[in-house]
Each structure stands twice: as C-alpha cells, then as structure tokens.
Protein backbone atom coordinates (compact mmCIF):
# COMPACT_ATOMS: atom_id res chain seq x y z
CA UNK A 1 90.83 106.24 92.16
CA UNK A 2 89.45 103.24 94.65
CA UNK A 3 87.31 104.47 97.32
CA UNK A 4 87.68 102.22 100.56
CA UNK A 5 84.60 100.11 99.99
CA UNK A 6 86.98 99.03 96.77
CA UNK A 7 89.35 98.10 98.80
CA UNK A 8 87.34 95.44 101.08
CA UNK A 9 89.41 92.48 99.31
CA UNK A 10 92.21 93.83 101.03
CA UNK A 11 91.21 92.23 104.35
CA UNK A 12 87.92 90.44 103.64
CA UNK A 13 89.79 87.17 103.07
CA UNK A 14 88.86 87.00 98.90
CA UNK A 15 92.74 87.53 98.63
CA UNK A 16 95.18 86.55 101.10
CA UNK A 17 98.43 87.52 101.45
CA UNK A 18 97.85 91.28 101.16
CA UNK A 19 100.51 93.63 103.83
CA UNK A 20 101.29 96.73 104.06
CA UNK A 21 104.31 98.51 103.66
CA UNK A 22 105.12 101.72 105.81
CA UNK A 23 108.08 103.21 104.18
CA UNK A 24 109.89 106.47 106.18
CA UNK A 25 112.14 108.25 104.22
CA UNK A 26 114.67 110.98 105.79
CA UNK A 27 114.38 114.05 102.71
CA UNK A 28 116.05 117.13 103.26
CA UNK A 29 115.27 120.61 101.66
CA UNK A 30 118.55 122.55 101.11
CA UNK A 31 119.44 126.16 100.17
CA UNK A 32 122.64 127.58 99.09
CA UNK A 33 122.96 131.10 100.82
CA UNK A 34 125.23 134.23 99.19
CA UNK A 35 124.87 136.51 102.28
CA UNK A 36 126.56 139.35 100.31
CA UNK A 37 124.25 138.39 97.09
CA UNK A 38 125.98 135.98 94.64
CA UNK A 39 129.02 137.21 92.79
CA UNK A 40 130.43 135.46 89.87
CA UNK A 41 132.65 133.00 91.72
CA UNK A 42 129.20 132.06 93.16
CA UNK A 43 127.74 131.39 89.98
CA UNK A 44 130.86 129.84 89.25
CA UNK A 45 130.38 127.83 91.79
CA UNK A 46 126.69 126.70 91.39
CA UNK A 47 127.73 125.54 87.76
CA UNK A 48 129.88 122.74 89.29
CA UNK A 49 127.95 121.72 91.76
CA UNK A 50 124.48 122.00 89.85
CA UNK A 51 124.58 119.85 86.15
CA UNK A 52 121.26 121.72 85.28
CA UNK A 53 123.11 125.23 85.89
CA UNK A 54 125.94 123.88 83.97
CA UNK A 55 124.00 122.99 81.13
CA UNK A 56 121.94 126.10 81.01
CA UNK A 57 122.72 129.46 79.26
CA UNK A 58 125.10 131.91 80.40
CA UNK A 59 122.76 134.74 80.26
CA UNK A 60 120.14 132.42 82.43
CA UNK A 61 122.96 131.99 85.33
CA UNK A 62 124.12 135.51 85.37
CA UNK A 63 120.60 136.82 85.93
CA UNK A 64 121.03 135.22 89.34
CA UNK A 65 123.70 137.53 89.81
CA UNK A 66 122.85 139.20 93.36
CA UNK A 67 120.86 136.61 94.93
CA UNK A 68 120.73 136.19 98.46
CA UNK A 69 119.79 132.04 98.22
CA UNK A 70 119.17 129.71 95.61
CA UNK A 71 117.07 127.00 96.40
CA UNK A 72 118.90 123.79 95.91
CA UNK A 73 115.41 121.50 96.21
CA UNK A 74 114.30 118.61 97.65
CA UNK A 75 116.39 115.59 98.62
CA UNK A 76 117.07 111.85 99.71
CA UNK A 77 119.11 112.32 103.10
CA UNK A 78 122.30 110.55 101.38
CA UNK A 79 121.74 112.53 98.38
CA UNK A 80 121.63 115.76 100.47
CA UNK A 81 124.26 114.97 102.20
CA UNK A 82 126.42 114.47 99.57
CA UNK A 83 125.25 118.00 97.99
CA UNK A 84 126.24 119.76 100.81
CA UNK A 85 129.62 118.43 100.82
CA UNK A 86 129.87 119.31 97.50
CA UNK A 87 128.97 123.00 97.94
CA UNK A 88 131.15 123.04 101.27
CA UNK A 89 134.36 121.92 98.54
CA UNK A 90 133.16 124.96 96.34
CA UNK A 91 133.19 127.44 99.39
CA UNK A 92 129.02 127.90 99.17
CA UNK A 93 126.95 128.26 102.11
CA UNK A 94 123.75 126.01 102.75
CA UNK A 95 121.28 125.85 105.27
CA UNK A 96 118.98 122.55 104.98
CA UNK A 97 115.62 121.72 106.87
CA UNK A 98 114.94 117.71 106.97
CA UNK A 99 111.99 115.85 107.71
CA UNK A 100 110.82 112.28 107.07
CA UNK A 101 108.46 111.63 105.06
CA UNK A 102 106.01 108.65 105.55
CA UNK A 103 104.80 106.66 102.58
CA UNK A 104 102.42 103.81 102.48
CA UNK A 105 101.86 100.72 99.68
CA UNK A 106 100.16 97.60 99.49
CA UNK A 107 101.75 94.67 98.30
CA UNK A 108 100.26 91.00 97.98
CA UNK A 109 103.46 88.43 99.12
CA UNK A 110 101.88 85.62 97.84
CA UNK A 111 100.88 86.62 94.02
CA UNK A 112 103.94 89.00 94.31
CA UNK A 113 101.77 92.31 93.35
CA UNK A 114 102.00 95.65 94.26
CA UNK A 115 98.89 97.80 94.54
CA UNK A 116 99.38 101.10 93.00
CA UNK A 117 97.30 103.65 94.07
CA UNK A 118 98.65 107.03 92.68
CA UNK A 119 96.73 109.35 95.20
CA UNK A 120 99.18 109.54 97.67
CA UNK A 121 96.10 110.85 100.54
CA UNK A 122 93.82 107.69 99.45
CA UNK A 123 96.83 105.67 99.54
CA UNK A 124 96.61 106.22 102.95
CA UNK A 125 93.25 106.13 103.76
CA UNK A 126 93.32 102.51 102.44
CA UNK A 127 96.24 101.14 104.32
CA UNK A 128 95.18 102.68 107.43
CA UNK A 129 91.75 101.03 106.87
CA UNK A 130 93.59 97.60 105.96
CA UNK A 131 95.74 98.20 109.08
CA UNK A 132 92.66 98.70 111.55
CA UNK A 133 90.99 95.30 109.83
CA UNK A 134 94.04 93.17 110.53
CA UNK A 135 96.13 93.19 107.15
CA UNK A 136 99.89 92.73 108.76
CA UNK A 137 102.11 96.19 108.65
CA UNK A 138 105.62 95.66 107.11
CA UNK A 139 108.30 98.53 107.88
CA UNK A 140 111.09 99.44 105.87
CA UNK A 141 113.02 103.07 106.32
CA UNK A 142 114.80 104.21 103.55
C-alpha cells in the first residue's frame, strides 16, 4: 500500500501525463417489504425476481416465511431501477435509499496506465494530494 511520499512522481514532473479521475456513481440500497410478513406468493415472488433465490433450496426460501423485509442489496441506479420494476410486476413492495458514491483513480494519458491502488481511503488520500499539487482532475459520473 503506497504512502503519499510514494506517490511524489505523481506531480513531481518524473512522469507526465498523470490525471485524475473523479468518478460519482448514483447506488441505491433497496428492500422488498411484506408488511403482513411474507406468505408464499411472496416467496413466490422473490424466486422470480431474485436468480440466487431461484437457485437456492426450497427449505432455504421457506424459512423466510414471515419476514417483514428482505434486503434486496446494493445497486447501480439503472440496475436498481430496473429491480424495482421488476418487483412492482410481481406485486412486492420496496422501499430504496440512494446515495452517490464518489470514487477516485489515477490514470497516466500518455503511457495509457492506470494506477491501482486497492485501498479505497489511500486512494483518496493520494489523488487529493495530486489534486492540491496541480495533477489535472478528470470527471466522469456513471
């Protein structure tokens, strides 16, 4: 994991042509809601709109029998969407929070390389150091 001083070819000039890139990304957590607790045309239900609770065991669904919410996870905007139109078409309820989420990367445009620094928080750290030295900001939203 680099450590800032690491970083200093970023904006030292050793390497030109380093930017970076400020992604922002609309995700949206979503939760199907059985206000009566889920009855079997709810599990029914959750089947065909969920592959993974298609593909799993009877006996796995049916202990969800009862449940006041399932939580549908964590998604793209367009992807959330579309799951919520899907449980609308199978009669389930969902309530969804969204957010955007801001991402950062560093990418050299004239060697064509992308810096990959896994820790998303030092990911940061670095591009908001390269950003106060000078390196150009690219945005992109997603």
């Amino acid at each position: 994991m680099p450590v800032i001083e690491d970083c200093e070819h970023l904006w030292n000039g050793t390497e030109p042509g380093w930017v970076v890139l400020r992604t922002v990304e609309d995700r949206v957590h979503l939760v199907a809601n059985f206000e009566a607790g889920a009855d079997l045309r709810d599990l029914k239900a959750l089947r065909a709109i969920l592959p993974s609770l298609a593909a799993a065991p009877a006996s796995e669904v049916f202990a969800l029998k009862g449940a006041r919410e399932f939580d549908l996870g964590e998604h793209e905007s367009m992807e959330a969407h579309r799951l919520k139109t899907l449980c609308a078409s199978h009669g389930v309820s969902v309530t969804s929070r969204g957010w955007q989420e801001v991402r950062y990367g560093l990418f050299n445009e004239s060697t064509q390389v992308y810096w990959l620094i896994e820790d998303s928080a030092t990911c940061q750290a670095v591009a908001l150091k390269a950003i106060e030295c000078g390196v150009p900001l690219r945005h992109s939203q997603i």
